[in-house]
PDB file of N, CA and C in Angstrom:
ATOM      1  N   UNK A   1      32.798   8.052   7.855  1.00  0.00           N
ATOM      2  CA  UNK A   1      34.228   8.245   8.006  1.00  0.00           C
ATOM      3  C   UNK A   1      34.675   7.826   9.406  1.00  0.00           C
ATOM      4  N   UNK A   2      33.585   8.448  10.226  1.00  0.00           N
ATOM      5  CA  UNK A   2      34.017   7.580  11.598  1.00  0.00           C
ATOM      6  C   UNK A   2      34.144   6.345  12.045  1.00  0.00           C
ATOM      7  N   UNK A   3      33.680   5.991  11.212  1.00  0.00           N
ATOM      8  CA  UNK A   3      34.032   4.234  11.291  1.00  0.00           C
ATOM      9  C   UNK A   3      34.948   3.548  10.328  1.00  0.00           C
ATOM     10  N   UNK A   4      35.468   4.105   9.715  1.00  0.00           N
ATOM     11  CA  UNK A   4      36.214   3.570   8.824  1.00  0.00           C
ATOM     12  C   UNK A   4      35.817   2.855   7.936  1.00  0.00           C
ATOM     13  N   UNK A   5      35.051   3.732   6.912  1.00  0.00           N
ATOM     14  CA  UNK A   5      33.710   3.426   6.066  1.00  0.00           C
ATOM     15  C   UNK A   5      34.448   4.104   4.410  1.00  0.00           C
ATOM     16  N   UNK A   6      34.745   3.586   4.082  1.00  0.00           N
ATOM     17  CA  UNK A   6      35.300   4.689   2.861  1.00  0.00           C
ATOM     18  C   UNK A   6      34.212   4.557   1.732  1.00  0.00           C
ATOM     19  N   UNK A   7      34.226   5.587   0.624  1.00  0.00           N
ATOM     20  CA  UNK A   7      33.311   5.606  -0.663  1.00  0.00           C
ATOM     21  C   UNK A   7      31.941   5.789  -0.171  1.00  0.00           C
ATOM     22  N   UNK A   8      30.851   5.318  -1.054  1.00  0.00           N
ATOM     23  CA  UNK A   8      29.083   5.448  -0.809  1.00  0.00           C
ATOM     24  C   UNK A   8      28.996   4.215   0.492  1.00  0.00           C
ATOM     25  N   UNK A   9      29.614   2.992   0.141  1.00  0.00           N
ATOM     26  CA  UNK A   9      28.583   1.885   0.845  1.00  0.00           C
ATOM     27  C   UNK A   9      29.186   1.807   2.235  1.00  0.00           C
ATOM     28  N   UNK A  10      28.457   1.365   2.537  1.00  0.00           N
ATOM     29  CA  UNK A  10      28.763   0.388   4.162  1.00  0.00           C
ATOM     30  C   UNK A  10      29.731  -1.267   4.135  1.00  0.00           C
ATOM     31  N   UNK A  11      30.131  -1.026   5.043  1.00  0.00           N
ATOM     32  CA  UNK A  11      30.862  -2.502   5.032  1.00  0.00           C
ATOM     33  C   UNK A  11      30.291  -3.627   4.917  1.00  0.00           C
ATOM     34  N   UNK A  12      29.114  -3.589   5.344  1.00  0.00           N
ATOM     35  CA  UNK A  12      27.685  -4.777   5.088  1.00  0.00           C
ATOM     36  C   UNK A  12      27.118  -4.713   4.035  1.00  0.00           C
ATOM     37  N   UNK A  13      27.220  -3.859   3.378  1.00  0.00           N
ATOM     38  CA  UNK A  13      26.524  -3.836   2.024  1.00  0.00           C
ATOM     39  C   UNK A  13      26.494  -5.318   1.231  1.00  0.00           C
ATOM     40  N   UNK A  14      25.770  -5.479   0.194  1.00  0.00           N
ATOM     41  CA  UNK A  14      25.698  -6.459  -0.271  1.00  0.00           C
ATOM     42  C   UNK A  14      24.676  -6.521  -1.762  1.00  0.00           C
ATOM     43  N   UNK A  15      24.819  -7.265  -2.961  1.00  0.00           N
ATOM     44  CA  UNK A  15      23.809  -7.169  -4.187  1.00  0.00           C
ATOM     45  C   UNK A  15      22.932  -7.852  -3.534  1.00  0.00           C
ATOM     46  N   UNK A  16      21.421  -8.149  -4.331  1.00  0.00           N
ATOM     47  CA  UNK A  16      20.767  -8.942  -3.871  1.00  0.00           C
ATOM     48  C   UNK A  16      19.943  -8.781  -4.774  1.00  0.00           C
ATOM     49  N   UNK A  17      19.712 -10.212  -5.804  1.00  0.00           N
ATOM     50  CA  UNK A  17      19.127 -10.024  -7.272  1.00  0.00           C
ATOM     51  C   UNK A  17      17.646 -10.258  -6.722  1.00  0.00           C
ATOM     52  N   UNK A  18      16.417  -9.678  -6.913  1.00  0.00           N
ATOM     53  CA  UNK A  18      14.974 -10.231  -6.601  1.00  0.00           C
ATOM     54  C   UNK A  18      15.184 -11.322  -7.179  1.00  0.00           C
ATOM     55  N   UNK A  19      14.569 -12.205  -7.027  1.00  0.00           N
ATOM     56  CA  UNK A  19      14.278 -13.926  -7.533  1.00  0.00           C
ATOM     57  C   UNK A  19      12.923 -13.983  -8.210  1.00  0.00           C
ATOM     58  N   UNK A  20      11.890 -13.546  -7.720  1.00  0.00           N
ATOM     59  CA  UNK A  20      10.880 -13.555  -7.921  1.00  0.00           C
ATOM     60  C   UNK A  20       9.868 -12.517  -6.627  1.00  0.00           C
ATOM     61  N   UNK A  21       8.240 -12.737  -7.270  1.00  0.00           N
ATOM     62  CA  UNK A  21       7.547 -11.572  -7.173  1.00  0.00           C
ATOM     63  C   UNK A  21       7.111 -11.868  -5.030  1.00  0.00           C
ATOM     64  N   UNK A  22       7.176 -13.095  -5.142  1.00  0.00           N
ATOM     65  CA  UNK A  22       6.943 -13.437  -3.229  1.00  0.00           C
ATOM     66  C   UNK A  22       8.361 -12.643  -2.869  1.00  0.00           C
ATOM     67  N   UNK A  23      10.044 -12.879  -3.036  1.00  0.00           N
ATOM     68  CA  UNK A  23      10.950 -12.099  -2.940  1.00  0.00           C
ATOM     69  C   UNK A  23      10.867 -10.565  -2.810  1.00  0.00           C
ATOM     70  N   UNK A  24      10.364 -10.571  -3.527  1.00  0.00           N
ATOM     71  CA  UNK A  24       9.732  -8.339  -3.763  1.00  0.00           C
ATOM     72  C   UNK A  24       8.908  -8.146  -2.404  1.00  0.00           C
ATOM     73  N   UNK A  25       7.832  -8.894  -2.636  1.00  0.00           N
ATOM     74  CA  UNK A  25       7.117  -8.440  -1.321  1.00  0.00           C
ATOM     75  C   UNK A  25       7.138  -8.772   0.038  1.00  0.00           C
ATOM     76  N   UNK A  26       8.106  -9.644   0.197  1.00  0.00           N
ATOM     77  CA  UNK A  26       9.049 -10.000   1.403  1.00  0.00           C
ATOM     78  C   UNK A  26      10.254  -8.689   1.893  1.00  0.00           C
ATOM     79  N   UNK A  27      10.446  -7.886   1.082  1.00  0.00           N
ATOM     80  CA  UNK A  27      11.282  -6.962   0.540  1.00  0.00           C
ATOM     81  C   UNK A  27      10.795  -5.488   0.895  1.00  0.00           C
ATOM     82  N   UNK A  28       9.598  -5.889   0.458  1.00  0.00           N
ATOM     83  CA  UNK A  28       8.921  -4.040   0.610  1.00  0.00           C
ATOM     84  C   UNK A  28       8.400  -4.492   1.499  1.00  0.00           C
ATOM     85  N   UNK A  29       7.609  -5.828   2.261  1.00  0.00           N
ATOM     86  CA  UNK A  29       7.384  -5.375   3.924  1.00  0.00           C
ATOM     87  C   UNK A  29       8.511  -5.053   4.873  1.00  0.00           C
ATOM     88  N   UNK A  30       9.685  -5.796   4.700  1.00  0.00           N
ATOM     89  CA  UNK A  30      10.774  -5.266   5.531  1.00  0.00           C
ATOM     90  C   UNK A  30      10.742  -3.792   5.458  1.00  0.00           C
ATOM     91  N   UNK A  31      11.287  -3.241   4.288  1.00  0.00           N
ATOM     92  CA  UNK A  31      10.986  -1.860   3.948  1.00  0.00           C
ATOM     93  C   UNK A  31      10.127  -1.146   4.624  1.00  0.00           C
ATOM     94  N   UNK A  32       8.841  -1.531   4.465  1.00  0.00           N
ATOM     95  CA  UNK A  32       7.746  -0.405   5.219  1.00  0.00           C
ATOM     96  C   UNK A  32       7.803  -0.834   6.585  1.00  0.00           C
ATOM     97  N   UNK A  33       7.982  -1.780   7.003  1.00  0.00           N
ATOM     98  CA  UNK A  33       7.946  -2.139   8.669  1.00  0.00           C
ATOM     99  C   UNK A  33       9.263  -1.402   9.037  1.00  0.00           C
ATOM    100  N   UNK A  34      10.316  -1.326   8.506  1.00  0.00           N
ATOM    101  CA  UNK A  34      11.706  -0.822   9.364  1.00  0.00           C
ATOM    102  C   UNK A  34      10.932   0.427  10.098  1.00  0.00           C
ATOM    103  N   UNK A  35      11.039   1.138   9.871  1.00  0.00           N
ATOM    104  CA  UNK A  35      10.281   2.519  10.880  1.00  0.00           C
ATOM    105  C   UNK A  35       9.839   2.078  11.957  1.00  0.00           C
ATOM    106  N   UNK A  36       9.207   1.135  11.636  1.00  0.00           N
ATOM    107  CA  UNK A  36       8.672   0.526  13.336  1.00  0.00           C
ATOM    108  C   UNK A  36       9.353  -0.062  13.809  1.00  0.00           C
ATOM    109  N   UNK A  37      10.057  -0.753  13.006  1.00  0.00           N
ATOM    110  CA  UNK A  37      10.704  -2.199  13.848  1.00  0.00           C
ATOM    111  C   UNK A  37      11.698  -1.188  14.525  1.00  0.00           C
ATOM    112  N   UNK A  38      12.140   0.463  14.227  1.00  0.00           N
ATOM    113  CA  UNK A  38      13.608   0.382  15.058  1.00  0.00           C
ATOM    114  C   UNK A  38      12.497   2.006  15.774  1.00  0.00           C
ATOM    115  N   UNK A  39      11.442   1.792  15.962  1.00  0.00           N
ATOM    116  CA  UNK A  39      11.005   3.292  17.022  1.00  0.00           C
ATOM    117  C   UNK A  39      10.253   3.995  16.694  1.00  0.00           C
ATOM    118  N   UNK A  40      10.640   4.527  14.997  1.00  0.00           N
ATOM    119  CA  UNK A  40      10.590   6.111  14.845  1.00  0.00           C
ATOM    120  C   UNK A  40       8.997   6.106  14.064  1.00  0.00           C
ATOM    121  N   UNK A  41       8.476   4.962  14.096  1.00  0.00           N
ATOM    122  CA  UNK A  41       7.141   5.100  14.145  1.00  0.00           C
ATOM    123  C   UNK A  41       6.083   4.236  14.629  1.00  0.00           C
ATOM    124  N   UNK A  42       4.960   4.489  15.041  1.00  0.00           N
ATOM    125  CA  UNK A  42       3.995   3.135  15.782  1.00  0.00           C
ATOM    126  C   UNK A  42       3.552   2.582  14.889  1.00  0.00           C
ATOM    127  N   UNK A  43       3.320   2.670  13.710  1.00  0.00           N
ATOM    128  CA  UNK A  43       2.427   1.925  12.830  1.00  0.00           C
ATOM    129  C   UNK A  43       3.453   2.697  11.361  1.00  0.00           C
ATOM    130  N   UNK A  44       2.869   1.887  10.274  1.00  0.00           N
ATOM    131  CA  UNK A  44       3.960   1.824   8.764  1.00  0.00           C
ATOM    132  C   UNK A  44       3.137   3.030   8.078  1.00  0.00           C
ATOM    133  N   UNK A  45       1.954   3.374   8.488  1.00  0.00           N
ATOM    134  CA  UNK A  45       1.053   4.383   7.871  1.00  0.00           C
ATOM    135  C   UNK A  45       1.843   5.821   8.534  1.00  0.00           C
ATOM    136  N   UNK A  46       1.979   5.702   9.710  1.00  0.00           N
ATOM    137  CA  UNK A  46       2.702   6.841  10.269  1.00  0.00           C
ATOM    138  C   UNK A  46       3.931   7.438   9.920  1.00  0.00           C
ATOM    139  N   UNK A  47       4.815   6.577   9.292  1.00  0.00           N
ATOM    140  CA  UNK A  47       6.070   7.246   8.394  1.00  0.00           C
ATOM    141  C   UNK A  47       5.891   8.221   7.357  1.00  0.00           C
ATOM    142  N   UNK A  48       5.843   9.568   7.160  1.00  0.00           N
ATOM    143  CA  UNK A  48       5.583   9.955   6.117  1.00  0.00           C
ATOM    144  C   UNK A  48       6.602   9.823   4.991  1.00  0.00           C
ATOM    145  N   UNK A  49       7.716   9.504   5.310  1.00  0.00           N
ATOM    146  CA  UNK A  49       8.520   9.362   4.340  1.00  0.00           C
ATOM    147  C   UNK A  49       9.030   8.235   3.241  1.00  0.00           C
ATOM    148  N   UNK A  50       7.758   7.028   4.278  1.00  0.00           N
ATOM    149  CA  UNK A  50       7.814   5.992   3.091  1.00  0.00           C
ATOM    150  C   UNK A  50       6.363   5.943   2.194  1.00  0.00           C
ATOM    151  N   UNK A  51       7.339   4.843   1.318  1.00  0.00           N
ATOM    152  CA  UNK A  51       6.588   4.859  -0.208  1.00  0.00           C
ATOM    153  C   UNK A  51       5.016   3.844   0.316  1.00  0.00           C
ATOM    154  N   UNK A  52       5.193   3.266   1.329  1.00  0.00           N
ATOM    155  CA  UNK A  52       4.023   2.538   2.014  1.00  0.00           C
ATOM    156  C   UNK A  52       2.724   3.664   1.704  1.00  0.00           C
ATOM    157  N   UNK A  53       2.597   4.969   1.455  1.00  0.00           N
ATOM    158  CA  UNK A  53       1.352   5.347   1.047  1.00  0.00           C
ATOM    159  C   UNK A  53       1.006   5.342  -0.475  1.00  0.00           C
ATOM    160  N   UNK A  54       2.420   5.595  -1.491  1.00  0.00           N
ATOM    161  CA  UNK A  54       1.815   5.328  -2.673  1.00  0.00           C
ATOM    162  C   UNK A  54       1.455   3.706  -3.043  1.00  0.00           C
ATOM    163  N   UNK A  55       2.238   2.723  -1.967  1.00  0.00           N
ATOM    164  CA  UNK A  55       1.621   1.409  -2.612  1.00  0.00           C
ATOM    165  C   UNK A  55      -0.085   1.227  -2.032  1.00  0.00           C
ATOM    166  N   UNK A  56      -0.552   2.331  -1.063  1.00  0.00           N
ATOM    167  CA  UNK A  56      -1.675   1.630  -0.293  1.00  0.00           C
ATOM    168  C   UNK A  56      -2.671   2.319  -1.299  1.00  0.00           C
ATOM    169  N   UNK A  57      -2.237   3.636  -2.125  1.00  0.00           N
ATOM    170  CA  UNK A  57      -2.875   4.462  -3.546  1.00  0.00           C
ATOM    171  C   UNK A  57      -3.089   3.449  -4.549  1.00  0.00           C
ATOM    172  N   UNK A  58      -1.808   2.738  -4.587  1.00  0.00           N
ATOM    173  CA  UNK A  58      -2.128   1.651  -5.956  1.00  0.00           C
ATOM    174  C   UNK A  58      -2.657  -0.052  -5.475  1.00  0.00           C
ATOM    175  N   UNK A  59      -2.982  -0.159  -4.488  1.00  0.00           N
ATOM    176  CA  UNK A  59      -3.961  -1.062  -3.968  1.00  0.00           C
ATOM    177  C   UNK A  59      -3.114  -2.381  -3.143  1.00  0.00           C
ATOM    178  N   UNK A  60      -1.984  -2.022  -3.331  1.00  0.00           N
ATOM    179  CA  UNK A  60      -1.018  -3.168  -3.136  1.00  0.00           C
ATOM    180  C   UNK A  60      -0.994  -3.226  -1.524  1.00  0.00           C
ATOM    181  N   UNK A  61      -1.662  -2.367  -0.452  1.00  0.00           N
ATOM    182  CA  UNK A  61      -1.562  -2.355   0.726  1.00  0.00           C
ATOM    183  C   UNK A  61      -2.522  -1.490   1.611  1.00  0.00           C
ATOM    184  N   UNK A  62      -3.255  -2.351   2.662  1.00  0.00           N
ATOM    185  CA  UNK A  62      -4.837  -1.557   2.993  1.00  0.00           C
ATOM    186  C   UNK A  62      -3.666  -1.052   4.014  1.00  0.00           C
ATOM    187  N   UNK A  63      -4.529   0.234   3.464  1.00  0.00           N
ATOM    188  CA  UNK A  63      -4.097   1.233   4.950  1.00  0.00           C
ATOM    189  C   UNK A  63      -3.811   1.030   6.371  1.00  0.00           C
ATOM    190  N   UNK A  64      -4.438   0.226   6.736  1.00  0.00           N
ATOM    191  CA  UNK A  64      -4.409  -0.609   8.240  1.00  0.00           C
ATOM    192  C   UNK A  64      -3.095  -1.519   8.500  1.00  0.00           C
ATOM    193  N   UNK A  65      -2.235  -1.572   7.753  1.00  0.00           N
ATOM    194  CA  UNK A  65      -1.277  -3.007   7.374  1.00  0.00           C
ATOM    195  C   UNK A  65      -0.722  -2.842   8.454  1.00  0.00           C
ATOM    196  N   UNK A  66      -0.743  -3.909   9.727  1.00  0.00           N
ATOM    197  CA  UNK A  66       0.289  -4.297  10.534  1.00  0.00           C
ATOM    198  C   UNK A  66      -0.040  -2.819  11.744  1.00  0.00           C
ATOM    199  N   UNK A  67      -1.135  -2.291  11.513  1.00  0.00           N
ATOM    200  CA  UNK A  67      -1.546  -1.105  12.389  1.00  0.00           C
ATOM    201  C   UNK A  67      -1.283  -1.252  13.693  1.00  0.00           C
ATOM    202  N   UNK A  68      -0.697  -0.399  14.551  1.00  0.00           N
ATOM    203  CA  UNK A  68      -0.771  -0.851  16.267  1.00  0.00           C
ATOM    204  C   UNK A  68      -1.074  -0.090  16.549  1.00  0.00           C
ATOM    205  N   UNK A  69      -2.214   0.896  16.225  1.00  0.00           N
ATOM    206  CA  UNK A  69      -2.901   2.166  16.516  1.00  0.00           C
ATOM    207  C   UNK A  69      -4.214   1.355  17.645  1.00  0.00           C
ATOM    208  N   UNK A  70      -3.935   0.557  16.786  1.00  0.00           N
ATOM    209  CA  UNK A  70      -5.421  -0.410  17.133  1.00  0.00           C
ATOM    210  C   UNK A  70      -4.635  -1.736  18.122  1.00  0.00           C
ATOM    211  N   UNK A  71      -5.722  -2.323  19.120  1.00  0.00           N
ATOM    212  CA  UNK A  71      -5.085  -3.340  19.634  1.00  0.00           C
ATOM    213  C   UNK A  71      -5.193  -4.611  19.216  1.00  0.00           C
ATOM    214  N   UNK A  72      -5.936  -4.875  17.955  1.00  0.00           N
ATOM    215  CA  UNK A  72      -5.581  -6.272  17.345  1.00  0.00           C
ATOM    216  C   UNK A  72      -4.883  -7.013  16.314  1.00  0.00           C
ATOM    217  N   UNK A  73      -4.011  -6.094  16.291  1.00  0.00           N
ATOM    218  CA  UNK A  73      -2.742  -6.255  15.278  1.00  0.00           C
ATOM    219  C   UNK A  73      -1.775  -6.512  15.838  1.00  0.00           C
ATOM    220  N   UNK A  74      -1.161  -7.734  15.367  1.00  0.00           N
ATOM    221  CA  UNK A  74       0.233  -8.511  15.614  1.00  0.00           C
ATOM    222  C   UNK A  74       1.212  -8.183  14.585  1.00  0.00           C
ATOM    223  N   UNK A  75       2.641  -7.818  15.356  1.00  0.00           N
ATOM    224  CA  UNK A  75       3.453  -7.397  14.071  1.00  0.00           C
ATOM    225  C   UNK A  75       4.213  -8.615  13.614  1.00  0.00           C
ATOM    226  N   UNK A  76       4.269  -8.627  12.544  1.00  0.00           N
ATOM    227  CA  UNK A  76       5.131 -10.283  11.531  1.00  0.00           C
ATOM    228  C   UNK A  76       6.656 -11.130  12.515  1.00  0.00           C
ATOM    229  N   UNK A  77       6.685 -11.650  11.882  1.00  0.00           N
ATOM    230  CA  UNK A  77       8.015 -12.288  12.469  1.00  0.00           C
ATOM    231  C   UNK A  77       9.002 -11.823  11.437  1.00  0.00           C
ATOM    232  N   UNK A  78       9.666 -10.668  11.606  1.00  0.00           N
ATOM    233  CA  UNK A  78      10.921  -9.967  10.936  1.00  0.00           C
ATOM    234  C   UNK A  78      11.949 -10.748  11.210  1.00  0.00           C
ATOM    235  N   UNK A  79      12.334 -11.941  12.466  1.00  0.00           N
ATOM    236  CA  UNK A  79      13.139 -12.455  12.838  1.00  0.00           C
ATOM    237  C   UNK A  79      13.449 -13.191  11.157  1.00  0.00           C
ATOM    238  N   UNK A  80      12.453 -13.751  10.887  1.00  0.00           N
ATOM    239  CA  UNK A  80      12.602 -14.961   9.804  1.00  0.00           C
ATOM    240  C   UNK A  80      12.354 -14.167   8.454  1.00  0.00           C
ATOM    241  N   UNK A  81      11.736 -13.027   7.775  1.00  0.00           N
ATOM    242  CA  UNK A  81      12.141 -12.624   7.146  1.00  0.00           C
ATOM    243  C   UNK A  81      13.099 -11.275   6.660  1.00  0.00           C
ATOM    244  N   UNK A  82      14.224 -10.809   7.933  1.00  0.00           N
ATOM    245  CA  UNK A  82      15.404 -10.277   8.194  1.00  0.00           C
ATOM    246  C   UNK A  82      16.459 -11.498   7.568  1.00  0.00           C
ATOM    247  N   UNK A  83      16.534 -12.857   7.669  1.00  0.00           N
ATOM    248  CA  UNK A  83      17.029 -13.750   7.148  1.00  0.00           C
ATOM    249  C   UNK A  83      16.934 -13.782   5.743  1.00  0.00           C
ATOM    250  N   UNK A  84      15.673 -13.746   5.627  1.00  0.00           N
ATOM    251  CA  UNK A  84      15.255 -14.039   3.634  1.00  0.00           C
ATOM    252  C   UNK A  84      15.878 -12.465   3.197  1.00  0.00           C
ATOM    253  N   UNK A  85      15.899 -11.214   3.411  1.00  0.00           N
ATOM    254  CA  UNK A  85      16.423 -10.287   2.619  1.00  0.00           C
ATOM    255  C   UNK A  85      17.985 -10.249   3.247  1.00  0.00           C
ATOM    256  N   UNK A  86      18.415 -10.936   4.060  1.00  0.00           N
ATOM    257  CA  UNK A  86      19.741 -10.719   4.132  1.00  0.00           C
ATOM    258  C   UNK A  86      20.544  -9.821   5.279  1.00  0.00           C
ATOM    259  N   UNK A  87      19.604  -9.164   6.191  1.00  0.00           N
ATOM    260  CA  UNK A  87      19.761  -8.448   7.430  1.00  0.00           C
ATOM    261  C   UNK A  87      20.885  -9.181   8.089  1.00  0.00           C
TER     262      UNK A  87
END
């Protein structure tokens, strides 16, 4: 309301049909990386509130993904896929 935001969405809001299955998982790394990318966690394992542990249960993601617990992990270039989901 303080911004002059009316209803559920945001003024940025936007649809965004998946295309296909590389699309999805371009999608859910943004997803599990946001926590890090803006602070509120060092590594995507450390969020407890994302779904990043039931995909690492159903095999879709080793526990370690993008880890900076450890010092030989480089985090992705979000620059270029913040573009592909539409950021």
């Amino acid at each position: 309301m303080k911004r002059g935001e009316h209803g559920v969405w945001q003024r940025r809001f936007w649809e965004h049909l998946i295309r296909d299955q590389q699309d999805f998982a371009r999608h859910m790394d943004y997803v599990h990386y946001n926590p890090v990318k803006h602070g509120h966690a060092r590594c995507p394992h450390q969020w407890k509130h994302s779904s990043f542990h039931r995909w690492v249960k159903e095999g879709v993601y080793r526990p370690d993904w993008l880890c900076q617990c450890r010092e030989n992990s480089n985090p992705p270039d979000f620059e270029a896929i913040s573009h592909s989901v539409g950021e």
